[in-house]
Protein backbone atom coordinates (compact mmCIF):
# COMPACT_ATOMS: atom_id res chain seq x y z
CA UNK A 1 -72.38 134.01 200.71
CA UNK A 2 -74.44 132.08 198.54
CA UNK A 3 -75.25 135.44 196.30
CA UNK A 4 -71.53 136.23 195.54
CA UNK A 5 -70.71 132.12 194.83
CA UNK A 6 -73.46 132.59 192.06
CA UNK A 7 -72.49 136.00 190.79
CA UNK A 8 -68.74 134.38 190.50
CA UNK A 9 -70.04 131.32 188.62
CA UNK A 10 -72.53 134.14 186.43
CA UNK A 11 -69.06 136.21 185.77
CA UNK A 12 -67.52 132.45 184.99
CA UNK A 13 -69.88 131.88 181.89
CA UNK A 14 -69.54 135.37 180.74
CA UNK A 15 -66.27 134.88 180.88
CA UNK A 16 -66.47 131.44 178.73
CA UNK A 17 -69.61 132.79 176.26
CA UNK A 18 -66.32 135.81 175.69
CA UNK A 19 -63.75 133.39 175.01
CA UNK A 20 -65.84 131.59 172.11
CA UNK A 21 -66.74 134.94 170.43
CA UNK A 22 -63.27 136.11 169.81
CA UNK A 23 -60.09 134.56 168.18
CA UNK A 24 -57.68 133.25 170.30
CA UNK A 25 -54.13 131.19 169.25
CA UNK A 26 -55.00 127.59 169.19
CA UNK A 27 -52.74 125.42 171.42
CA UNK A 28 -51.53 122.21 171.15
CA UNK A 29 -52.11 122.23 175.42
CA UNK A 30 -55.62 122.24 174.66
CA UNK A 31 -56.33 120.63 171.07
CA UNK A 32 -53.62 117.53 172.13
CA UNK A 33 -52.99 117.23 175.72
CA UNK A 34 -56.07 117.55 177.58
CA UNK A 35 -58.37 115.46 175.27
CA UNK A 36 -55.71 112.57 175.16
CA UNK A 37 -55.35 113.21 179.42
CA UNK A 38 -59.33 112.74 179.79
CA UNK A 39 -59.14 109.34 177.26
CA UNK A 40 -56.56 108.15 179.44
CA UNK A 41 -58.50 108.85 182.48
CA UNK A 42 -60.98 107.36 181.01
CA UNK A 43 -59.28 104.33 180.67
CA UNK A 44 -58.21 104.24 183.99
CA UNK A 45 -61.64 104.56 185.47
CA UNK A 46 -63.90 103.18 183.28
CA UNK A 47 -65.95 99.71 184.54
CA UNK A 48 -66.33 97.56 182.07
CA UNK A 49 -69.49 95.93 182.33
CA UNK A 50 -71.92 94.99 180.00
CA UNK A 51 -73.88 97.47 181.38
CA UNK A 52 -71.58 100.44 181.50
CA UNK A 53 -70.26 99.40 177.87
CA UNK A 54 -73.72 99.64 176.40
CA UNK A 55 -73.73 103.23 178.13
CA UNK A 56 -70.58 103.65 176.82
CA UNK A 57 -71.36 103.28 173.24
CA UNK A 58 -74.59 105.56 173.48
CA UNK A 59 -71.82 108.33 174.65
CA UNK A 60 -69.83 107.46 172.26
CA UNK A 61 -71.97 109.28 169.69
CA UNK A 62 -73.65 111.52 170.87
CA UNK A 63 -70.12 113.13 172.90
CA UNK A 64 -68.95 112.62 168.48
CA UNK A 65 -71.57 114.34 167.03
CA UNK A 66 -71.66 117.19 169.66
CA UNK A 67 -67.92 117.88 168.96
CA UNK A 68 -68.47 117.86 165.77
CA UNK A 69 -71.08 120.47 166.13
CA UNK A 70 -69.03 122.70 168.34
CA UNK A 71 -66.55 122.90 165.73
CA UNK A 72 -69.41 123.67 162.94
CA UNK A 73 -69.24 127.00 162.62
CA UNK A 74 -65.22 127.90 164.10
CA UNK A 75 -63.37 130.48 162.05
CA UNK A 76 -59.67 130.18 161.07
CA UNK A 77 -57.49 133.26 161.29
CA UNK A 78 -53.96 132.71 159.64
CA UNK A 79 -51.35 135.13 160.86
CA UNK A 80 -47.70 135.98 159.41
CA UNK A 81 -46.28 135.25 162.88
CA UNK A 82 -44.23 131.83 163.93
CA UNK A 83 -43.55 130.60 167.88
CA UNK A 84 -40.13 129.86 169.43
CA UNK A 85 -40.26 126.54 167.99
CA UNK A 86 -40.87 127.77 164.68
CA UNK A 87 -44.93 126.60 164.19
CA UNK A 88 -47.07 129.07 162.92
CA UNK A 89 -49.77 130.78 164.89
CA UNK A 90 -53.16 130.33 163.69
CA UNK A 91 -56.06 131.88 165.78
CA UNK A 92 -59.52 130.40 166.32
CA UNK A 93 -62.84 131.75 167.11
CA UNK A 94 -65.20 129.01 168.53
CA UNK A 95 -68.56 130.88 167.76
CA UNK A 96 -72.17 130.42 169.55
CA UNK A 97 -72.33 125.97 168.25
CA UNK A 98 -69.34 125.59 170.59
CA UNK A 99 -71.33 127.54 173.60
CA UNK A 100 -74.34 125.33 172.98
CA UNK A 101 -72.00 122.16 172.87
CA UNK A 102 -70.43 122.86 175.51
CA UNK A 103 -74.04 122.99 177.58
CA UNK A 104 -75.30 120.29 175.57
CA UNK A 105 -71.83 118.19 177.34
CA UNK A 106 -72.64 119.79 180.56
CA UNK A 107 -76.40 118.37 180.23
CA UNK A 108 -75.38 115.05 178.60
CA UNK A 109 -72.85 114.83 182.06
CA UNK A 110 -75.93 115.52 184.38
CA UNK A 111 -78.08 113.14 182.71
CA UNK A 112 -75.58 110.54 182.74
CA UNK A 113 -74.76 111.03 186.64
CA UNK A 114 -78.92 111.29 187.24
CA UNK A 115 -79.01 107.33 185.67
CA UNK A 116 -76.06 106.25 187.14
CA UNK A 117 -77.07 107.47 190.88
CA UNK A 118 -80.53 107.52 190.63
CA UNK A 119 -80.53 111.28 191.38
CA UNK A 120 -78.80 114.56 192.06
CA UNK A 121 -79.20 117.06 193.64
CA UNK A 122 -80.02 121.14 192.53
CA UNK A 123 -76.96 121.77 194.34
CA UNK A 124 -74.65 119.22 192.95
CA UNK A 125 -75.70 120.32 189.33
CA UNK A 126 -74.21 123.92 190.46
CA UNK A 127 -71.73 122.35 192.00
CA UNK A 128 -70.28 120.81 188.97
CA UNK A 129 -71.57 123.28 186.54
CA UNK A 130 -68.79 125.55 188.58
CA UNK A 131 -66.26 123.08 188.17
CA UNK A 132 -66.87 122.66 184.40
CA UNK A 133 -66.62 126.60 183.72
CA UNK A 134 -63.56 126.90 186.13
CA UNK A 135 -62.09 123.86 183.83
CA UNK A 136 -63.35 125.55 180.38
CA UNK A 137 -62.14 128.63 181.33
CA UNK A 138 -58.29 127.21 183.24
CA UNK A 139 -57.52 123.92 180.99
CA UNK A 140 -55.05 122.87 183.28
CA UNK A 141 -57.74 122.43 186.19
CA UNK A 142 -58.97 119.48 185.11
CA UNK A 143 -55.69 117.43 185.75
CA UNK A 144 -56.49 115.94 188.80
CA UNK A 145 -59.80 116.21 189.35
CA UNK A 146 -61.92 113.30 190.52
CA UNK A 147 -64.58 112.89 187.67
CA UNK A 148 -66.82 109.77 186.77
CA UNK A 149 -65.39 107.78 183.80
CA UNK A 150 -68.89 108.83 181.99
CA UNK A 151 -67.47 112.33 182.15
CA UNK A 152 -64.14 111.51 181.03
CA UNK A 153 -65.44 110.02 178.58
CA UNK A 154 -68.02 112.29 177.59
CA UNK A 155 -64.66 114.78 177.33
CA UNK A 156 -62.31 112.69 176.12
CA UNK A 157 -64.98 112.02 172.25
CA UNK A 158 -66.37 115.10 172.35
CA UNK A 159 -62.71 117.08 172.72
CA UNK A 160 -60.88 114.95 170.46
CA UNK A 161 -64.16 115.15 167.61
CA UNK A 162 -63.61 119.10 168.18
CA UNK A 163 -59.59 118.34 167.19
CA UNK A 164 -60.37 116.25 164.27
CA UNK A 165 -62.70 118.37 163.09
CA UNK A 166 -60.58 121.36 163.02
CA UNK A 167 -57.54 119.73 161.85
CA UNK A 168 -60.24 118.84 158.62
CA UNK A 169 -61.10 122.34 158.41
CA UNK A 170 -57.59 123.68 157.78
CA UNK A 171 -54.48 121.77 157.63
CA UNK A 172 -52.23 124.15 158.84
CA UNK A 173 -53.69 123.37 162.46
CA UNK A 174 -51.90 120.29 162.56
CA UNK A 175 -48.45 122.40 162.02
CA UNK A 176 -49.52 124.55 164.55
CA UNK A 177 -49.81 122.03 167.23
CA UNK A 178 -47.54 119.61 166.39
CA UNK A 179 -44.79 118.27 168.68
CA UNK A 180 -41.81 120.77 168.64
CA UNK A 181 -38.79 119.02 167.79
CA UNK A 182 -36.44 119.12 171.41
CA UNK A 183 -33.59 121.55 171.16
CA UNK A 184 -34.56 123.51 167.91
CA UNK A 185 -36.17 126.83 168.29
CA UNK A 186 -36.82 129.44 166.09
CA UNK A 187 -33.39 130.66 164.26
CA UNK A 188 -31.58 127.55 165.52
CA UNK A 189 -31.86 125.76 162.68
């Protein structure tokens, strides 16, 4: 049993390295929603210390700068083609600095929990190396999902640095993800 849970979680980064190495629309679902949902969790779980805000501000940058790095070396693809709501669809292809980001987050989260608990085990870092491919790979996974407010945090700057930094890159991003206005769609004008 153990075999086939790491061939699954093998197939799972396949599956993610795949997703960053070819262009795929750009969502406001996953530039918007989720990075706002993990600040708010953040906020919500966060213990503010002196101790944990000190910890805070170390992940703080380092969560900045590796968002900024995941969005380095992204490539815009404009297309001719609108949504329902009348936004146009831009595609996005994350490259190999969002792969390495995206471990570099992974590792920044284990290193985190390792000085917060003291230790962890080989098994938890599976564990939640699982649920952070399962979450990379289905967005809307991580709604609900018991995390540490280091991690939220750790997702929350590093997500929203990745947003920023593409909305910088190409201001037609920012049309593509905007808010739809309610009750107009495409033709309804």
């Amino acid at each position: 049993m153990g075999l086939l849970l790491y061939l699954i979680l093998f197939y799972g980064i396949y599956r993610l390295a795949g997703k960053a190495l070819r262009f795929e629309k750009v969502t406001r679902f996953e530039q918007s929603t989720v990075p706002a949902y993990a600040m708010v969790m953040f906020l919500l779980t966060m213990s503010w210390t002196s101790k944990e805000i000190i910890v805070l501000a170390v992940l703080v940058v380092l969560s900045a700068g590796i968002g900024w790095f995941q969005a380095s070396q992204l490539e815009v693809k404009h297309t001719s083609e609108h949504d329902r709501h009348g936004r146009p669809i831009i595609l996005i292809k994350k490259n190999w600095p969002y792969l390495a980001g995206w471990v570099a987050v992974f590792v920044l989260g284990v290193a985190t929990e390792i000085w917060h608990v003291g230790e962890v085990s080989s098994g938890e870092v599976i564990k939640e190396l699982a649920v952070e491919v399962r979450g990379e790979l289905f967005s809307f996974m991580q709604f609900g999902h018991s995390y540490s407010w280091y991690i939220w945090a750790i997702s929350a700057v590093s997500s929203l640095m990745f947003s920023r930094t593409l909305r910088q890159k190409d201001e037609l991003i920012s049309e593509a993800i905007k808010r739809p206005d309610r009750g107009q769609h495409k033709g309804l004008k």
